[in-house]
Protein backbone atom coordinates (compact mmCIF):
# COMPACT_ATOMS: atom_id res chain seq x y z
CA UNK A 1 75.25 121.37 94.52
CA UNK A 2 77.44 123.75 96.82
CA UNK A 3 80.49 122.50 98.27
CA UNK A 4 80.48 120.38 101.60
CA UNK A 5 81.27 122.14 105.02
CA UNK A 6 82.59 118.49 105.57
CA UNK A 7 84.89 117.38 102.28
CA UNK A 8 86.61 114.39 102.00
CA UNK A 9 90.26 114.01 100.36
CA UNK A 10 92.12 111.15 98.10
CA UNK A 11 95.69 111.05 98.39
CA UNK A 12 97.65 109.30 95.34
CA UNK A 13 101.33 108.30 95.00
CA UNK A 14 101.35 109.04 91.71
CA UNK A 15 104.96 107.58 90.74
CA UNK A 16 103.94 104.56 92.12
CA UNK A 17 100.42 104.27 90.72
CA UNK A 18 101.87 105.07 86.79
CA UNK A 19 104.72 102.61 87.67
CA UNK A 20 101.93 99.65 88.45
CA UNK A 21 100.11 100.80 84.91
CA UNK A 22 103.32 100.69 83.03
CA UNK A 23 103.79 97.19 83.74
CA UNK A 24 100.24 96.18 82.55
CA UNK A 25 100.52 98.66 79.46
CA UNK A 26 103.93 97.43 78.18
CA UNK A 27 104.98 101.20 78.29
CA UNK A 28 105.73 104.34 80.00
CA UNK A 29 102.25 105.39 81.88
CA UNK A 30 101.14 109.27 82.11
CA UNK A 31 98.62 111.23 83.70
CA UNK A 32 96.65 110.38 80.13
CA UNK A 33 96.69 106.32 81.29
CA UNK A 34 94.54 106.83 84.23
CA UNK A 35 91.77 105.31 83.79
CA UNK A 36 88.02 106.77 83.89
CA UNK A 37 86.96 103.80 85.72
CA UNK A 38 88.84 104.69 88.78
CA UNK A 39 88.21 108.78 88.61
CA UNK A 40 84.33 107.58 88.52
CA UNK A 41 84.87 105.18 91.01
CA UNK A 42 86.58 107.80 93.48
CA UNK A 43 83.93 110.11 92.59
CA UNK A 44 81.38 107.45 93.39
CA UNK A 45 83.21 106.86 96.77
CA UNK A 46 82.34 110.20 97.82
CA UNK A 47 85.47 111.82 97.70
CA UNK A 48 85.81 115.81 96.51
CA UNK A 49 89.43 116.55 96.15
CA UNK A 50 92.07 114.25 94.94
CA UNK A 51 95.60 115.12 96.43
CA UNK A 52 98.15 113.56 93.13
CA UNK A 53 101.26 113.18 95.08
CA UNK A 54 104.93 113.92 93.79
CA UNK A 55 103.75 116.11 89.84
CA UNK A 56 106.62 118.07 89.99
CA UNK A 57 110.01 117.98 87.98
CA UNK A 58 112.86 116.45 90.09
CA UNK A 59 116.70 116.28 88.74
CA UNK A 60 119.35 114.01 88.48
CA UNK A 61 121.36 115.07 91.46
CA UNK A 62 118.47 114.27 94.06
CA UNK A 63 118.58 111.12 91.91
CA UNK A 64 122.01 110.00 92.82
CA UNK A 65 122.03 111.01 96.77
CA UNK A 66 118.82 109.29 97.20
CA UNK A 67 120.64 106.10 95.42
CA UNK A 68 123.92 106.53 97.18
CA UNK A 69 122.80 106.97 100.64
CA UNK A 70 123.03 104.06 102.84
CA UNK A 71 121.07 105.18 105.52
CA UNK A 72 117.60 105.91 103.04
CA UNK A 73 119.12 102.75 100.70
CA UNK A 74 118.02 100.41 104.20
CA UNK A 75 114.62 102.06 104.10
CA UNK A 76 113.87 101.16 101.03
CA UNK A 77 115.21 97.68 100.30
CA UNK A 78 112.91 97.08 103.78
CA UNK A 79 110.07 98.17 101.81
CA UNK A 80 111.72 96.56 98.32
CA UNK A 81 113.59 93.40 99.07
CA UNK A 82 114.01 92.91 95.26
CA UNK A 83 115.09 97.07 95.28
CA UNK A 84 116.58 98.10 92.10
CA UNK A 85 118.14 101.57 91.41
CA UNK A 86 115.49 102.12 88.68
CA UNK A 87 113.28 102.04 91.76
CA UNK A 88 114.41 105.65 93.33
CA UNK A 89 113.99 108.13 91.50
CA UNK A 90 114.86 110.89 94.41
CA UNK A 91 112.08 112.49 96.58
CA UNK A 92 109.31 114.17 94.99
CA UNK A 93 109.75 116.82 97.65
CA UNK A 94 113.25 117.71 95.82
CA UNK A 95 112.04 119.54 93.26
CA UNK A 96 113.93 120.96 90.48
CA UNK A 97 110.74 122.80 88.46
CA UNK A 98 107.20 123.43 89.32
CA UNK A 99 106.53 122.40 86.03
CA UNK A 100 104.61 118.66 85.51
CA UNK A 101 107.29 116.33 84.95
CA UNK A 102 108.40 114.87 81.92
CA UNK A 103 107.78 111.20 82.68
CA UNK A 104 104.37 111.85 83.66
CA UNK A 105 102.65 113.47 80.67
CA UNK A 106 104.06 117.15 80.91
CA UNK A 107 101.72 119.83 82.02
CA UNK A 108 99.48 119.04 78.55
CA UNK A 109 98.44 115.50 80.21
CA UNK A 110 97.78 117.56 84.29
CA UNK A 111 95.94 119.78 82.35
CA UNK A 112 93.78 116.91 80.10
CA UNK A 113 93.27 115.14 83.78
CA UNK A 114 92.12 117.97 85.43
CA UNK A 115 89.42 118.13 82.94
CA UNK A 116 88.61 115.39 83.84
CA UNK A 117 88.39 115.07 87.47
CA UNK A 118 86.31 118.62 87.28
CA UNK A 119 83.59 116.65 84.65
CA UNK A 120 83.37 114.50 87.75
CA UNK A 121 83.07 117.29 90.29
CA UNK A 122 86.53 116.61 91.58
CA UNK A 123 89.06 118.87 92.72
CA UNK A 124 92.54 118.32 92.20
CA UNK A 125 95.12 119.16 94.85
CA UNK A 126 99.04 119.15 94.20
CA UNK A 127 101.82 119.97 96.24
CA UNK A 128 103.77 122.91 97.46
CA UNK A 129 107.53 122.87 99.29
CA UNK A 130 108.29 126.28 100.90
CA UNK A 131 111.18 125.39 102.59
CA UNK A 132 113.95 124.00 100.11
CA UNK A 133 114.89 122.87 96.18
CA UNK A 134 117.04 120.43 95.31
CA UNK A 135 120.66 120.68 94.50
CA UNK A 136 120.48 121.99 90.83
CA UNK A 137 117.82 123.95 90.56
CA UNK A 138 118.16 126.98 88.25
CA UNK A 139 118.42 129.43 91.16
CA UNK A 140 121.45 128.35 92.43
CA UNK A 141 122.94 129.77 89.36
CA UNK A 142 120.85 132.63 88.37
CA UNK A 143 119.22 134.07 92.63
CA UNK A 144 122.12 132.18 94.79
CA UNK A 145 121.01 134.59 97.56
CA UNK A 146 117.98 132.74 97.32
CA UNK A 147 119.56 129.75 99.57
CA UNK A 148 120.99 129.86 103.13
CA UNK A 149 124.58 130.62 103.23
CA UNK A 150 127.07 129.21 105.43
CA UNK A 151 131.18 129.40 106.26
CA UNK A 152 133.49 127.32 106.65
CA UNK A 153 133.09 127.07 110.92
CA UNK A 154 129.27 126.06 109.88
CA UNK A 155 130.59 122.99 107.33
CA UNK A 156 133.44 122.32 110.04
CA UNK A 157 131.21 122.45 113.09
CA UNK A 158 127.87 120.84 111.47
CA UNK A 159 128.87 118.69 108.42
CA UNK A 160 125.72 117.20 107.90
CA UNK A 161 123.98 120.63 107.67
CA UNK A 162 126.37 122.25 105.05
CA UNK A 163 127.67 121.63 101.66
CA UNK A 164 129.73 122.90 99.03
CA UNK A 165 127.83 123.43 95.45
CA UNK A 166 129.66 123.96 92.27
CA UNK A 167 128.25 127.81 90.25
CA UNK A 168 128.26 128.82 87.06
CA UNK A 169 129.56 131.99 89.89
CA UNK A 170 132.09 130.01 91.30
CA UNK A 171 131.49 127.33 94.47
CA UNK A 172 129.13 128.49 97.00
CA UNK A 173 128.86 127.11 101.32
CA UNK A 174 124.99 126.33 101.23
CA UNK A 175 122.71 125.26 104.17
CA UNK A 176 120.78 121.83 103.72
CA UNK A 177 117.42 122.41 104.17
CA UNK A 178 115.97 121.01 107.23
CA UNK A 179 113.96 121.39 110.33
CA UNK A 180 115.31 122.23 113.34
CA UNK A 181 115.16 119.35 115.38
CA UNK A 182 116.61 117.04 112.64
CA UNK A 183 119.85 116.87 110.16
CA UNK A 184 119.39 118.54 107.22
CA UNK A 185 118.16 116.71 103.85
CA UNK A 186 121.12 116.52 101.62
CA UNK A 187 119.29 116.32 98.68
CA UNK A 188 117.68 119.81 99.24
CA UNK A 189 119.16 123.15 99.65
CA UNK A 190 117.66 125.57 102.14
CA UNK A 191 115.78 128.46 101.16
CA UNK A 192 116.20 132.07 102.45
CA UNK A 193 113.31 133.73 103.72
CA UNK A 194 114.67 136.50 105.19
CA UNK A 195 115.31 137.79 101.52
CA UNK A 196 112.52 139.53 100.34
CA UNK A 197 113.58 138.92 96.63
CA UNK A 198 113.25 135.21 97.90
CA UNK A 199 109.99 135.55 99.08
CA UNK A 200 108.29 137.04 96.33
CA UNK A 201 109.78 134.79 93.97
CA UNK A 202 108.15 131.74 95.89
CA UNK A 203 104.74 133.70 95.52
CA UNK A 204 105.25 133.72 92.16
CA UNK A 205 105.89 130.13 91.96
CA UNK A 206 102.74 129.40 93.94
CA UNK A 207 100.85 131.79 91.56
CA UNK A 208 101.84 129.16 88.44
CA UNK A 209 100.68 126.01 90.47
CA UNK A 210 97.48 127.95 91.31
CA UNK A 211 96.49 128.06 87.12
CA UNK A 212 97.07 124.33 87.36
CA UNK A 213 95.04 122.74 90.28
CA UNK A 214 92.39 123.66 92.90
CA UNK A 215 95.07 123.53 96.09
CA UNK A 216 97.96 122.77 97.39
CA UNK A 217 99.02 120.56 100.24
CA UNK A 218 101.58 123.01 101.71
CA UNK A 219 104.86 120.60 102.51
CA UNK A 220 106.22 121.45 106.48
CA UNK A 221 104.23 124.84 106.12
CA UNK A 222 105.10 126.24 109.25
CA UNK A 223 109.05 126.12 108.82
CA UNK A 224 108.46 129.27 107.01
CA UNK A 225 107.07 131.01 110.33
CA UNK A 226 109.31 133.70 111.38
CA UNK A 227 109.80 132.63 114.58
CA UNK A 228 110.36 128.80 113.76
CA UNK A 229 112.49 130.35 110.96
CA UNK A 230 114.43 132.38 112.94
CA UNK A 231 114.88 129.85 115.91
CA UNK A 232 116.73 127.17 113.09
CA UNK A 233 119.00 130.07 111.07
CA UNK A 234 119.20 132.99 113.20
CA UNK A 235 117.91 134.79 110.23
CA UNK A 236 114.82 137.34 110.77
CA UNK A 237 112.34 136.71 108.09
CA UNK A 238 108.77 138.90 107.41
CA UNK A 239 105.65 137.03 107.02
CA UNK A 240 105.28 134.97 104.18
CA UNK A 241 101.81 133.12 104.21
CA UNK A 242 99.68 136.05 104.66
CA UNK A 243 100.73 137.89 101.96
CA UNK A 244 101.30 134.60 99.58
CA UNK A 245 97.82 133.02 100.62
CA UNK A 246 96.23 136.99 99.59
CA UNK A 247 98.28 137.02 96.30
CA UNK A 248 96.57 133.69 95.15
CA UNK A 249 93.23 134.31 96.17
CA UNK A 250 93.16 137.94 94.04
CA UNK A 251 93.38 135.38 91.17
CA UNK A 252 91.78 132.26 92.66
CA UNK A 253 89.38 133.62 95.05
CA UNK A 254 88.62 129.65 95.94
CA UNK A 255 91.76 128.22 95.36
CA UNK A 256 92.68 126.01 98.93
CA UNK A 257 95.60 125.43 101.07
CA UNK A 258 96.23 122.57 103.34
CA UNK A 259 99.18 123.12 105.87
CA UNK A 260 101.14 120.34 106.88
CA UNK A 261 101.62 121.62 110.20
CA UNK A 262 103.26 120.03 114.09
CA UNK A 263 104.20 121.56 116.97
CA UNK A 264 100.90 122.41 118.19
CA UNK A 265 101.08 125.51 115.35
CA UNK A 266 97.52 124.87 113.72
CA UNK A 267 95.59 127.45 114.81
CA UNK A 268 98.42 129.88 114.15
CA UNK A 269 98.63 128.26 110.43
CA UNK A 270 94.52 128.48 110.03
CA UNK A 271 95.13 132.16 111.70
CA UNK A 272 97.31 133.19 108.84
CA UNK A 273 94.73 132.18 106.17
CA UNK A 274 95.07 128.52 106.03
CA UNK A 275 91.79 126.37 104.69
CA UNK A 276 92.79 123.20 106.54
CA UNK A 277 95.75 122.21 108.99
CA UNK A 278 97.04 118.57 109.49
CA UNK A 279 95.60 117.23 112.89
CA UNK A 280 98.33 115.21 114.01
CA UNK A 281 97.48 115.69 117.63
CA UNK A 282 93.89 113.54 117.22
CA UNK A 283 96.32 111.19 115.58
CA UNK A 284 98.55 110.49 118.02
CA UNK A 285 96.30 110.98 120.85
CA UNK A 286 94.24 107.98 119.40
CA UNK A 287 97.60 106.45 118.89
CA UNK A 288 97.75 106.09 122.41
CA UNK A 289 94.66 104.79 122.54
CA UNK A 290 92.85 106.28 125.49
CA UNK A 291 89.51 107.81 125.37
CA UNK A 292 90.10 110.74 127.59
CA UNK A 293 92.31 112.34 125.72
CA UNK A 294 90.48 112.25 122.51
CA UNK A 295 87.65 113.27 123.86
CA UNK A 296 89.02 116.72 125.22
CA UNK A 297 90.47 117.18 122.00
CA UNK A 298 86.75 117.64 120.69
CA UNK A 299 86.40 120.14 122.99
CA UNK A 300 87.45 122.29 121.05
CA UNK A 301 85.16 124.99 119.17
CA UNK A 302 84.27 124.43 115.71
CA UNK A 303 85.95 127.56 114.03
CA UNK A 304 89.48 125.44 114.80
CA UNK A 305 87.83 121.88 114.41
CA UNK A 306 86.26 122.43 110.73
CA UNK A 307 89.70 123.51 109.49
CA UNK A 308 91.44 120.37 110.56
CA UNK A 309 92.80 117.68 107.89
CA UNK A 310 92.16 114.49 109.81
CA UNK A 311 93.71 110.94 108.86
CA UNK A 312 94.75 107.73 109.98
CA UNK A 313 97.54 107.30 107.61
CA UNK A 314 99.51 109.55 104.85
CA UNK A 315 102.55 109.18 102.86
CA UNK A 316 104.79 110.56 106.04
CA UNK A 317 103.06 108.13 108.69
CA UNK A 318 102.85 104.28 109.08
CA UNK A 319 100.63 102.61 107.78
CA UNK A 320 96.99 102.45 109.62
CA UNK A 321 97.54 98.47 109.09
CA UNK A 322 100.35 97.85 110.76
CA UNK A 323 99.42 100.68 113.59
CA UNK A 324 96.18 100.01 115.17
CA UNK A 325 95.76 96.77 115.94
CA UNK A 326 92.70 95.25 114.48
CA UNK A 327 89.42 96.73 116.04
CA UNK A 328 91.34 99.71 117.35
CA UNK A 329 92.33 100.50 113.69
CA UNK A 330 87.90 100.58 112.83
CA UNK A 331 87.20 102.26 116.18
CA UNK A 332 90.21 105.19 115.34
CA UNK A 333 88.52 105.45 112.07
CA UNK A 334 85.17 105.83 113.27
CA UNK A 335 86.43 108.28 114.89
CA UNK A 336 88.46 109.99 112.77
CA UNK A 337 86.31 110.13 109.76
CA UNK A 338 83.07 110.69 111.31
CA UNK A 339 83.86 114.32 113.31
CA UNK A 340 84.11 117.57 111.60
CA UNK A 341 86.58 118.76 109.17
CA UNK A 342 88.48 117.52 106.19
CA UNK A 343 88.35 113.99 106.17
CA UNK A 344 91.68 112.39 104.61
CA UNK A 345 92.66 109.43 103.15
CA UNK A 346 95.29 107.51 101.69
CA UNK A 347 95.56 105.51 98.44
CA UNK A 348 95.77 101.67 100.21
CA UNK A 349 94.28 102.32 103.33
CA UNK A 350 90.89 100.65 102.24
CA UNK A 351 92.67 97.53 101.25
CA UNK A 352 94.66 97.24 104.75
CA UNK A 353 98.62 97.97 103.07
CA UNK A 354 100.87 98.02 105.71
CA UNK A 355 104.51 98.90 103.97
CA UNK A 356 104.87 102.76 103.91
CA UNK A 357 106.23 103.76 100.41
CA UNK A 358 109.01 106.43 100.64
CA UNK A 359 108.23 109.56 98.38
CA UNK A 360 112.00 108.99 96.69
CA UNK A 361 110.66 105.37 95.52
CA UNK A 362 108.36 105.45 92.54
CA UNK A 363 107.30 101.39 92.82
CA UNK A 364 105.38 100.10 95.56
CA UNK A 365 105.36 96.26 96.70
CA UNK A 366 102.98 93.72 95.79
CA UNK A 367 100.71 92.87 99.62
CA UNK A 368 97.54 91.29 99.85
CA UNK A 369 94.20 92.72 100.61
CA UNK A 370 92.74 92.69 104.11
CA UNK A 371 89.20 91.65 102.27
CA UNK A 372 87.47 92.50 106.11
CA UNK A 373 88.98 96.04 106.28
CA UNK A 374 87.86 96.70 102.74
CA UNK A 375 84.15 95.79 103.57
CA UNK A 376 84.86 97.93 106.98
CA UNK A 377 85.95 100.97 104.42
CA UNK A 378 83.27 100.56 101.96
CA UNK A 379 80.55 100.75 104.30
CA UNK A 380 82.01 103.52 105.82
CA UNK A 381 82.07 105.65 103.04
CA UNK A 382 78.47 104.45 101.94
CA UNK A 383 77.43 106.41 105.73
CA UNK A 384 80.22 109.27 104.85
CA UNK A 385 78.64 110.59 102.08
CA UNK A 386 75.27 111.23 103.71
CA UNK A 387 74.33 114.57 103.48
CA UNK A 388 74.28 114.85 106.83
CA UNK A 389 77.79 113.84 107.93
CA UNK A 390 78.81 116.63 105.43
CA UNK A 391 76.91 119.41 106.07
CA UNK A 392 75.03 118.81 109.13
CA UNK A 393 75.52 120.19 113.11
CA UNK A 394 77.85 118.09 115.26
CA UNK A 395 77.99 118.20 119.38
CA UNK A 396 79.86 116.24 121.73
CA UNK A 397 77.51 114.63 124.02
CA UNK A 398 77.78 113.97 127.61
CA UNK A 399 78.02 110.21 128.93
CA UNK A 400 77.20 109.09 132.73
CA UNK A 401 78.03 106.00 134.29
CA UNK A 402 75.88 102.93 134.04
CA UNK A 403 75.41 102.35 137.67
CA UNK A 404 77.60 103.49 140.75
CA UNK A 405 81.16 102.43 140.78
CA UNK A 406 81.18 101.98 136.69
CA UNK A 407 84.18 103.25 135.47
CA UNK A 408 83.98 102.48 132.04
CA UNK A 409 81.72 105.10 131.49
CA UNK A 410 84.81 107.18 130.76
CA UNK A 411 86.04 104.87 127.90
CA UNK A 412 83.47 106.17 125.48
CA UNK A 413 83.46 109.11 122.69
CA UNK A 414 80.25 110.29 121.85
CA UNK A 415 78.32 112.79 119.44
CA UNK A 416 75.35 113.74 117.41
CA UNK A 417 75.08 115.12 114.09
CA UNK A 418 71.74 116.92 113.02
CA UNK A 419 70.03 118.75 109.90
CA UNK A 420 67.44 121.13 109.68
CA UNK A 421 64.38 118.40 108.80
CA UNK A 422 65.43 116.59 111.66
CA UNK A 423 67.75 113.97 110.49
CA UNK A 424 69.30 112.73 113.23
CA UNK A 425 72.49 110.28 113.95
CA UNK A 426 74.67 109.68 117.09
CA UNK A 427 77.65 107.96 116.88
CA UNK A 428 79.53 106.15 120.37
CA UNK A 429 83.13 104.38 119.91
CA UNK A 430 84.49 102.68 123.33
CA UNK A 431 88.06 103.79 122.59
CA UNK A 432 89.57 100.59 124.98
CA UNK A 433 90.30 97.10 125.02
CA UNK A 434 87.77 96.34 127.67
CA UNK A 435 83.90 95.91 127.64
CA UNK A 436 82.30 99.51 128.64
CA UNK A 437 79.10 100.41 129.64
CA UNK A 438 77.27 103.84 129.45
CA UNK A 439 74.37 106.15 129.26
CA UNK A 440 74.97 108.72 126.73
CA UNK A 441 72.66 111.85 127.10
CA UNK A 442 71.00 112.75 123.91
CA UNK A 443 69.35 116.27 123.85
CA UNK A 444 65.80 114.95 122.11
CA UNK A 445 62.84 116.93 122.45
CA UNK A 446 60.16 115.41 120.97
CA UNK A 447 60.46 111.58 121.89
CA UNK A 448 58.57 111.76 125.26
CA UNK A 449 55.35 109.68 124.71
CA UNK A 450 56.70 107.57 121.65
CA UNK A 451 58.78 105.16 121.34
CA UNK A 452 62.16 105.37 119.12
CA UNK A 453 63.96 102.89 116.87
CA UNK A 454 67.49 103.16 116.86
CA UNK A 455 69.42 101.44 114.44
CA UNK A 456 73.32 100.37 113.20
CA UNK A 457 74.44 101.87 110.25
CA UNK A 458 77.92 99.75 110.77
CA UNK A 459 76.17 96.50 111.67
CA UNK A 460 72.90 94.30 111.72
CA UNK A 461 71.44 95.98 115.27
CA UNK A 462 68.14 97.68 115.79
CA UNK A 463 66.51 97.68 118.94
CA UNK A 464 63.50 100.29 120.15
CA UNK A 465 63.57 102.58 123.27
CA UNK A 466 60.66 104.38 125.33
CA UNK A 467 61.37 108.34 124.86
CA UNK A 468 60.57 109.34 127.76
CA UNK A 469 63.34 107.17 129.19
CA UNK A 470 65.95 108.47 126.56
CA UNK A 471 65.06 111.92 127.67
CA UNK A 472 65.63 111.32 131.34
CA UNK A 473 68.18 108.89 131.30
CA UNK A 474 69.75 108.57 127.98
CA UNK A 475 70.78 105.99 125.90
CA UNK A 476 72.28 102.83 127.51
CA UNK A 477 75.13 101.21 125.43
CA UNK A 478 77.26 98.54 126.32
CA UNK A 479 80.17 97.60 123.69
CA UNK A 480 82.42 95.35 123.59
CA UNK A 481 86.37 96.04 123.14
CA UNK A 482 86.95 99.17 120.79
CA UNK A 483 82.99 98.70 119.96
């Protein structure tokens, strides 16, 4: 069977997951410990990539800032009460080798599990950090002009942009990497890309991770953009993704990239050869939790729409639990999950977590499951995996008001999704905490004269309508709060 046009992503904290299994096994877990049972059962969910969070060698000097530093120490005895030092391990985006690391298995063990998430027809997706490595990587002896420099004004002026580092050359005034409308990480050091030795060296690095997985999930992607590069160092850079996205696909001709991506830079990220983009903008628009604006987010056509990564929740954001209250948390998902592109989700997010795990930590707290949201989830995927979510022909559809003077009419979201035999499915949220009412108009053709049952996928309701009258009027709904 071809690939989806409509694919739906896994995200695992990996650290955290082999820390769980270690303290059932008696031992140190690897990538060899996970089970079958769960690759079949993600298989069986419907899912066709598996994002493995946090593969990468890290070092010990991430280690100790992420231990030492009071400010991230808060964060994660919040999310740890019972924190112990063992616990942090440093971020996973500090990486010291884009090799596997040790504690996990080694790249013999990615390479054994990759196996066997391809037996399953899974594709396994691993990460990527453009921006920065941490503190001792083995450039900052061997390429320092690989790294951002700065002077003494910069250390004195900025100090929690700048360090010194200790060479085998001598000390060195580097740059923290960051983003420009934050203090930089100080367990990373900034990459140049306005070196071109710099840049080709990153390509290469991208090339290795390419022979080990089926994509990469591109960390802060569009730091490396000349003009967001440019506007935080004041350093003119060439084009990186282009050229780098081009390299891997003259070895990998379907190898995939994922761009986490803000600023309203998606379509320039897709533009330079991006697969998918992070939608952060449905997000927070449903974050808000007005109707309106989600709706003319749909608007848009479907050569930007398809290549969107859409999600409730990720390792960066909240938790979907404790953010959407319930019934706006299964309306959002509705939502979310049931429009085009890549559909994304988040290892806990079934089971209603609500404590975000840092990516430093590599042990996540014990919390209950929400048994409701899990049924909620597991239906949803059971209508997810339909052929014609994934590959079928999606519209927004217009709604009218009930009767004159009903303003709820404007509190619903509504679309179809078709196939080629027919197949037919319409899906309406009302996105508010009020009772709406509607007509939705549904472009049917060859209803007049019949009549047409109409049924719930997400509940027990089925209820027939005359066709002619769903031709000329539509389809009245009325649904209760976030319905």
């Amino acid at each position: 069977m071809s690939d989806p046009r409509y694919p739906a992503l896994y995200q695992i904290n990996t650290r955290a997951w082999l820390t769980e299994m270690s303290r059932a096994l008696g031992r140190r877990a690897t990538l060899d410990d996970i089970p079958d049972a769960e690759l079949d059962r993600l298989a069986g969910l419907g899912f066709d990539w598996v994002w493995f969070l946090s593969v990468w060698q890290t070092g010990p000097a991430a280690q100790a800032i992420s231990r030492a530093n009071p400010e991230w120490r808060r964060e994660f005895a919040a999310t740890l009460p019972d924190l112990k030092d063992d616990d942090i391990a440093g971020s996973g985006f500090a990486i010291q080798s884009y090799t596997v690391h040790r504690d996990l298995g080694g790249a013999a063990a990615l390479g054994r599990l990759r196996k066997r998430l391809q037996e399953r027809g899974l594709k396994l997706m691993l990460d990527f950090v453009p921006n920065h490595m941490t503190l001792d990587h083995p450039w900052i002896d061997e390429h320092p002009d690989y790294f951002v420099p700065g002077c003494e004004s910069d250390l004195a002026r900025s100090p929690r942009n700048y360090c010194r580092v200790q060479t085998k050359k001598g000390p060195l005034l580097l740059a923290y990497g960051r983003d420009p409308y934050f203090e930089g990480w100080p367990d990373t050091l900034q990459l140049n890309y306005g070196n071109p030795d710099l840049q080709q060296a990153m390509i290469g690095e991208l090339e290795r991770i390419a022979g080990q997985c089926d994509g990469v999930r591109c960390d802060m992607a569009m730091l490396v953009l000349p003009e967001v590069f440019e506007r935080t160092w004041g350093i003119r850079a060439d084009l990186f993704w282009p050229k780098a996205i081009e390299s891997v696909r003259r070895e990998q001709p379907h190898f995939r990239f994922m761009a986490e991506v803000y600023w309203d830079l998606e379509w320039t990220m897709q533009q330079q050869g991006f697969d998918y983009a992070y939608d952060k903008r449905l997000y927070d628009r449903l974050h808000e939790g007005q109707a309106r604006p989600v709706r003319e987010h749909f608007h848009a056509g479907l050569d930007y729409q398809d290549k969107l990564a859409r999600f409730l929740e990720n390792h960066d954001e909240p938790r979907a639990a404790a953010t959407f209250s319930p019934g706006m948390h299964e309306a959002a998902a509705i939502t979310t999950y049931f429009s085009p592109g890549l559909r994304f989700f988040h290892q806990g997010q079934f089971q209603g977590r609500r404590k975000r795990i840092s990516p430093h930590l590599i042990r996540a707290p014990q919390e209950s499951v929400d048994a409701a949201l899990q049924r909620f989830y597991g239906n949803l995927m059971t209508d997810l995996r339909k052929r014609i979510f994934r590959d079928g022909a999606w519209r927004l559809l217009e709604r009218v008001p009930a009767w004159e003077g009903n303003w709820t009419w404007d509190c619903f979201i509504a679309w179809s999704w078709q196939r080629g035999d027919g197949e037919r499915r319409v899906v309406a949220v009302n996105y508010a905490g009020n009772q709406s009412q509607c007509y939705v108009r549904i472009p049917l053709s060859d209803v007049p004269g019949r009549t047409v049952q109409v049924t719930d996928l997400m509940g027990p309701a089925s209820f027939d309508r005359d066709g002619q009258d769903l031709v000329s009027r539509g389809l009245y709904l009325e649904l209760p709060p976030w319905g």
